[in-house]
Protein backbone atom coordinates (compact mmCIF):
# COMPACT_ATOMS: atom_id res chain seq x y z
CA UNK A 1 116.04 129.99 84.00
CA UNK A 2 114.17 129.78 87.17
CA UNK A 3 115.88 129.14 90.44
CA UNK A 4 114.12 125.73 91.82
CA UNK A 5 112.05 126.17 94.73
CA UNK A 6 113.40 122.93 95.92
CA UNK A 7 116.30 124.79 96.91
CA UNK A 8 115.22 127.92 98.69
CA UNK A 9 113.03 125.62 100.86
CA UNK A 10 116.08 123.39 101.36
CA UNK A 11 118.11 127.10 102.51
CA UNK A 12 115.17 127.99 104.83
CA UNK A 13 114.55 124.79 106.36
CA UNK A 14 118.78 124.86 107.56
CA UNK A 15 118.55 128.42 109.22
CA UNK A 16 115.20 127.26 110.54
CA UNK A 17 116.65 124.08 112.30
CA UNK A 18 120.32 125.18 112.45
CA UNK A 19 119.44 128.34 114.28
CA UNK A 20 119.44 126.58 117.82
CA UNK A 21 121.05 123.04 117.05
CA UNK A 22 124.81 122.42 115.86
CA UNK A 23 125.58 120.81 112.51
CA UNK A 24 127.23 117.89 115.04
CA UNK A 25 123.87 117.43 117.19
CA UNK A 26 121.64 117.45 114.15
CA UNK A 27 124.45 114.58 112.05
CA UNK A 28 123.99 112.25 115.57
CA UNK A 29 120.19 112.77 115.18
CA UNK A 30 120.18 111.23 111.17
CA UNK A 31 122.37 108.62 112.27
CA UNK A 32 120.29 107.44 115.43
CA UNK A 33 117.29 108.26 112.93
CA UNK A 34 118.41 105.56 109.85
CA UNK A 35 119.33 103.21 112.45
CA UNK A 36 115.28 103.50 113.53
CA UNK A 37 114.13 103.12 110.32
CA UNK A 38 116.51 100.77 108.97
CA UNK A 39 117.69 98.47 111.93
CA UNK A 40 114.62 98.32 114.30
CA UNK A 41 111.18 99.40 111.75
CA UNK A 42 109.16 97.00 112.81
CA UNK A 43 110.09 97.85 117.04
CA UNK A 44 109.60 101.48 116.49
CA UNK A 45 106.85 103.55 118.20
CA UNK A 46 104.60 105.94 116.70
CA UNK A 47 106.81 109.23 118.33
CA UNK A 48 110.19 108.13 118.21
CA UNK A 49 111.48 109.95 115.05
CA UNK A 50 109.87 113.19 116.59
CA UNK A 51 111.30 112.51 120.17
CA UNK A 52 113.68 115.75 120.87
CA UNK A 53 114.46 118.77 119.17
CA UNK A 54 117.70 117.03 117.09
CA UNK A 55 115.59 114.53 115.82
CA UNK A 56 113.03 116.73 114.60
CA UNK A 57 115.28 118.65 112.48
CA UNK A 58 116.94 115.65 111.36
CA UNK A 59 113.58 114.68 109.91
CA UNK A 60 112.96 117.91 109.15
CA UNK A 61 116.22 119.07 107.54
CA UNK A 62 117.80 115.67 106.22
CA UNK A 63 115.09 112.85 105.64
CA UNK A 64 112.22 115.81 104.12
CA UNK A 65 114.24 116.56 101.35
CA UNK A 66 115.68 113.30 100.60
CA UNK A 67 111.88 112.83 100.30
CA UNK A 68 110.58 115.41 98.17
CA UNK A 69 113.59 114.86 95.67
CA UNK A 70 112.63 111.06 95.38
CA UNK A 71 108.43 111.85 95.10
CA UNK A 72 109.20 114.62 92.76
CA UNK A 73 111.26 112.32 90.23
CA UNK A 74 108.36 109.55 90.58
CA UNK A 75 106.07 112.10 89.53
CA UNK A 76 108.06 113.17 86.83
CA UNK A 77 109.03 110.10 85.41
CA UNK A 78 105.30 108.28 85.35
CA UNK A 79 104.08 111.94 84.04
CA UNK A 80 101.58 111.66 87.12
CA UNK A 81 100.02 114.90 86.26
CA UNK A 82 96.34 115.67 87.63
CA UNK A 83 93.17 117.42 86.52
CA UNK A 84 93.47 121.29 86.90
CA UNK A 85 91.61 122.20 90.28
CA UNK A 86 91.70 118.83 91.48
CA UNK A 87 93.16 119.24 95.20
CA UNK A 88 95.54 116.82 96.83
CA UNK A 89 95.25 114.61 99.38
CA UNK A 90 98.40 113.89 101.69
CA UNK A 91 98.24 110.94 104.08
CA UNK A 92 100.65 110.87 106.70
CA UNK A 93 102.09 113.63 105.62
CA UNK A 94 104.69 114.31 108.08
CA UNK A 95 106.65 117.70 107.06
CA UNK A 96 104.50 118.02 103.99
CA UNK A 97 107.25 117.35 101.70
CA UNK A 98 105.38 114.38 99.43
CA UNK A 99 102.07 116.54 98.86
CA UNK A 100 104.20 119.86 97.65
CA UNK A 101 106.87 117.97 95.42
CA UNK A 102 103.12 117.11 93.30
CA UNK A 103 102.05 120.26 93.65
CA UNK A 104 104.51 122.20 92.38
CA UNK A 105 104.82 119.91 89.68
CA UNK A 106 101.56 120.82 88.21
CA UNK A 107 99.80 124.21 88.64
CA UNK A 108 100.35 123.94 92.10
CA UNK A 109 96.78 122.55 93.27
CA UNK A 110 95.82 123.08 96.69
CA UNK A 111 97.09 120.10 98.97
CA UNK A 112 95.95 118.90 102.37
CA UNK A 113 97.85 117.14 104.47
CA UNK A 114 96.41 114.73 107.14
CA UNK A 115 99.13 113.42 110.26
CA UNK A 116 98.73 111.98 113.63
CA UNK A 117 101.67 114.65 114.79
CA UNK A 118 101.05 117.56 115.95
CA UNK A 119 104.64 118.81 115.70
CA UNK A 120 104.73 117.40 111.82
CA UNK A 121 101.56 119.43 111.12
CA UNK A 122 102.75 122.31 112.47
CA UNK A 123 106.36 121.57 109.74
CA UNK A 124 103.98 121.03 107.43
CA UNK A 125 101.90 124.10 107.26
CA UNK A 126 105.46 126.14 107.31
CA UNK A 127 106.77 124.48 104.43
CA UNK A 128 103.13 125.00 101.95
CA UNK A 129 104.18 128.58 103.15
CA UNK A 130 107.66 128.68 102.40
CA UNK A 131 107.12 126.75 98.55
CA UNK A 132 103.98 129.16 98.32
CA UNK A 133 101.86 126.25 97.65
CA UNK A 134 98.22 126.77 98.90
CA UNK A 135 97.25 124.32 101.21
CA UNK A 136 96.80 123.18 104.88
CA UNK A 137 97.21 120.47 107.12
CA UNK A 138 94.89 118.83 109.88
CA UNK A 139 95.72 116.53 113.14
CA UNK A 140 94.25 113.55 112.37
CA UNK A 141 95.19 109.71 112.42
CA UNK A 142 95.09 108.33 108.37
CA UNK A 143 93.37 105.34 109.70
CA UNK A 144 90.04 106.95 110.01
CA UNK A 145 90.51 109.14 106.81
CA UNK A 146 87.62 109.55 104.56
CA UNK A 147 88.92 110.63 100.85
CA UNK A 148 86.83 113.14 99.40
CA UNK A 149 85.63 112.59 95.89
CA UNK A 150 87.46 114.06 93.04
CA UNK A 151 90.66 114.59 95.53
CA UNK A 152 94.22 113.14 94.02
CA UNK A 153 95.82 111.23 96.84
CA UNK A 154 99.55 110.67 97.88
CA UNK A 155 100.73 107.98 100.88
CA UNK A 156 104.45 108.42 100.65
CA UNK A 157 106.33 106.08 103.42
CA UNK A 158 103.00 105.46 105.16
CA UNK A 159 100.54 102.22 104.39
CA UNK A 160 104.06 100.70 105.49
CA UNK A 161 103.83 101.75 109.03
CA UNK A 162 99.48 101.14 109.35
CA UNK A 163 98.87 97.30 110.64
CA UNK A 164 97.41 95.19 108.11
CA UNK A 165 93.58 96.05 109.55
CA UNK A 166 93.82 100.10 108.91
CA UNK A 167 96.06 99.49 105.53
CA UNK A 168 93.33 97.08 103.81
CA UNK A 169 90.20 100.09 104.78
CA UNK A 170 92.54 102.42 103.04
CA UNK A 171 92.92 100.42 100.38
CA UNK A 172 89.37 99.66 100.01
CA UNK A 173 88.69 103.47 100.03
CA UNK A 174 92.32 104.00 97.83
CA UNK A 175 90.30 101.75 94.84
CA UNK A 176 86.49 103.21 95.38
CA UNK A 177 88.37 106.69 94.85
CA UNK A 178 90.39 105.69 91.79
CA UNK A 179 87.30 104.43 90.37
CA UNK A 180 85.55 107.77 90.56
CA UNK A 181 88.37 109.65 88.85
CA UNK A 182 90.72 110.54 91.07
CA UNK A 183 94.68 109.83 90.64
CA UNK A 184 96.43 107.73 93.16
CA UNK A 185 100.26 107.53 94.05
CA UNK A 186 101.83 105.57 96.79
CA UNK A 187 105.71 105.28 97.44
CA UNK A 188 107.46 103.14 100.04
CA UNK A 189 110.93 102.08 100.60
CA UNK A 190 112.83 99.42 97.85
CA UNK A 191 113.13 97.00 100.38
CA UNK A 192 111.10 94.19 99.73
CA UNK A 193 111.49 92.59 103.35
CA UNK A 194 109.42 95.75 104.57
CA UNK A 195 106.69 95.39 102.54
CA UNK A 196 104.89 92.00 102.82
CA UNK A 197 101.97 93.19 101.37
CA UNK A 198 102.85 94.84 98.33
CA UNK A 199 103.01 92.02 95.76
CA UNK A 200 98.83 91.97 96.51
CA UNK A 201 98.45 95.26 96.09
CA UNK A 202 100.70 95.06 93.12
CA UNK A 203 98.53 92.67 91.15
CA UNK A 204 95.00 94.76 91.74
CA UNK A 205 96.66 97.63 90.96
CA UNK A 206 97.54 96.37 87.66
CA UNK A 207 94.18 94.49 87.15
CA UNK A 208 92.64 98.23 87.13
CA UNK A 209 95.04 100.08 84.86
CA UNK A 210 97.19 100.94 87.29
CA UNK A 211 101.34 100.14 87.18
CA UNK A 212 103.70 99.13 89.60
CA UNK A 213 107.55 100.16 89.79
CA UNK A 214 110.80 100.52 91.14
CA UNK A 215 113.02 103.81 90.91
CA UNK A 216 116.63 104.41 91.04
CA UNK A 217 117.86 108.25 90.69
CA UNK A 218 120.65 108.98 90.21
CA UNK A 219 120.84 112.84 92.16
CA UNK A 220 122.99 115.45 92.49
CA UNK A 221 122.35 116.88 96.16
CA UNK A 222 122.98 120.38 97.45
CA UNK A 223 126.27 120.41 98.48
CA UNK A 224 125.11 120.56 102.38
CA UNK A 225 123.04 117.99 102.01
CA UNK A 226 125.63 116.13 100.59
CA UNK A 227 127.76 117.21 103.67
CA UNK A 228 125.02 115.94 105.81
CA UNK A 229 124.82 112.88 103.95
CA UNK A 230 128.83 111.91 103.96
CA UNK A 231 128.98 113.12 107.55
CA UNK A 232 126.34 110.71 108.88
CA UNK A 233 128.24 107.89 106.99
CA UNK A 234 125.22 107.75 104.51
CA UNK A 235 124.96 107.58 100.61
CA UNK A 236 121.89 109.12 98.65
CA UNK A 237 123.58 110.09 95.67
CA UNK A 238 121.05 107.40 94.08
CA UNK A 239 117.68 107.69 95.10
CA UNK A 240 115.35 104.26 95.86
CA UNK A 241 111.94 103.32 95.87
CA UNK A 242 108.78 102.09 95.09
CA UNK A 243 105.29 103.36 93.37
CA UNK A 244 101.66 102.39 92.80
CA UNK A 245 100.16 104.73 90.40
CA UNK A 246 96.81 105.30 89.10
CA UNK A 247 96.21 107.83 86.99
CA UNK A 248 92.78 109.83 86.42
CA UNK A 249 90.82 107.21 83.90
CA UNK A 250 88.94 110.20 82.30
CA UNK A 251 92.44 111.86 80.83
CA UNK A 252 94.31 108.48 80.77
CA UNK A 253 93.99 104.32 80.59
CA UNK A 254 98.10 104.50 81.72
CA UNK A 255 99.43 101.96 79.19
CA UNK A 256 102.32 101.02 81.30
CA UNK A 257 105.82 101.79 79.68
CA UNK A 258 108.34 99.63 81.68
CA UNK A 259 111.44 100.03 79.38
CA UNK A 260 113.10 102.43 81.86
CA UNK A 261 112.32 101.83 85.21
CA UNK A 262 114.85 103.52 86.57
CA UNK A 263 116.66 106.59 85.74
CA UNK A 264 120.40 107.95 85.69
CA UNK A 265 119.90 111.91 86.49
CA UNK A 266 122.96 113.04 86.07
């Protein structure tokens, strides 16, 4: 059986961040990370979960493949596969992680990612490298994107963080894209408090054959992830959150299937 690449990249990634940062510095760094997200989201800036070199790898090393596990089960359980040669599209990208969990779930396809970071782009081109996914990633802010036609797109944990002017052009240009063909996944956070706007997306997504969801996984980390996890008082050994698919019309009308939303994965 082959080894998953999932876990090499997860091996790199620790001797890449580990190599000048203790396990103790990087375990502070989650910790003051979750409380950003979590506690103060709607008070956060643009750079604070890249501000210093412990909270880079703690979104590097920690939050990435927490990330890629959760996008990668999504994808598996809706069957989101995507026309052969059809590249992907990653908005807000960050490390990379949401656009190569896709990928290497069907040929791999070539994946772009698009991020307002420079450091994240920089993440992001090393980890296509490390997966050996062909791809590459460009500084630029996802509110001025223009999708290309017959490009699958992915906005995992982003139209959250866009203010409500730059998230309705997206999803203008989200829906004109779908239309043409191409496949369209988004994934945010479980918490409904966040996301004020997703019971209107919700119902036009459905209107145009799309479906709307919510995940639980139930996952078995690596065991220093898991180490990561327990030591920063956390608990992802179930997985949470949310999806908009739609599929590519010309292979599929996606007759929703909503009989097992959520999935126990061990």
């Amino acid at each position: 059986m082959a080894t998953d690449p999932f876990l090499h990249w997860f091996e790199a990634l620790e001797r890449r961040h580990l190599a000048s940062l203790s396990f103790p510095e990087v375990r502070r760094a989650v910790q003051a990370l979750s409380s950003l997200y979590v506690e103060r989201r709607q008070r956060m800036d643009a750079g604070s979960a890249f501000s210093g070199a412990g909270k880079r790898a703690a979104f590097a090393m920690y939050f990435g493949p927490l990330h890629f596990l959760l996008v990668r089960e999504i994808v598996r359980a809706l069957g989101a596969q995507i026309p052969r040669n059809m590249a992907i599209l990653d908005l807000g990208c960050g490390t990379g992680v949401a656009g190569a969990a896709w990928s290497l779930e069907t040929n791999p396809q070539r994946v772009t990612g698009v991020d307002r970071n420079t450091w994240a782009i920089q993440e992001c081109k090393w980890t296509y490298k490390q997966l050996g996914i062909p791809g590459t990633a460009r500084v630029e802010d996802v509110e001025n994107v223009r999708i290309p036609a017959g490009t699958a797109v992915v906005a995992a944990f982003t139209m959250n963080e866009l203010d409500a002017v730059a998230r309705d052009r997206l999803r203008g240009e989200f829906i004109k894209a779908a239309r043409q063909g191409a496949p369209i996944l988004i994934v945010e956070p479980i918490a409904r408090s966040l996301l004020r706007w997703w019971d209107d997306w919700s119902r036009e997504w459905t209107s145009i054959g799309g479906r709307t969801d919510e995940w639980r996984f139930r996952v078995d980390l690596p065991e220093r992830l898991a180490l990561m996890d327990k030591a920063a008082g956390l608990d992802h050994r179930e997985l949470t959150g949310r999806s908009l698919w739609l599929p590519n019309h010309e292979r599929s009308e996606c007759k929703p299937d909503r009989a097992q939303p959520s999935r126990d994965l061990r």
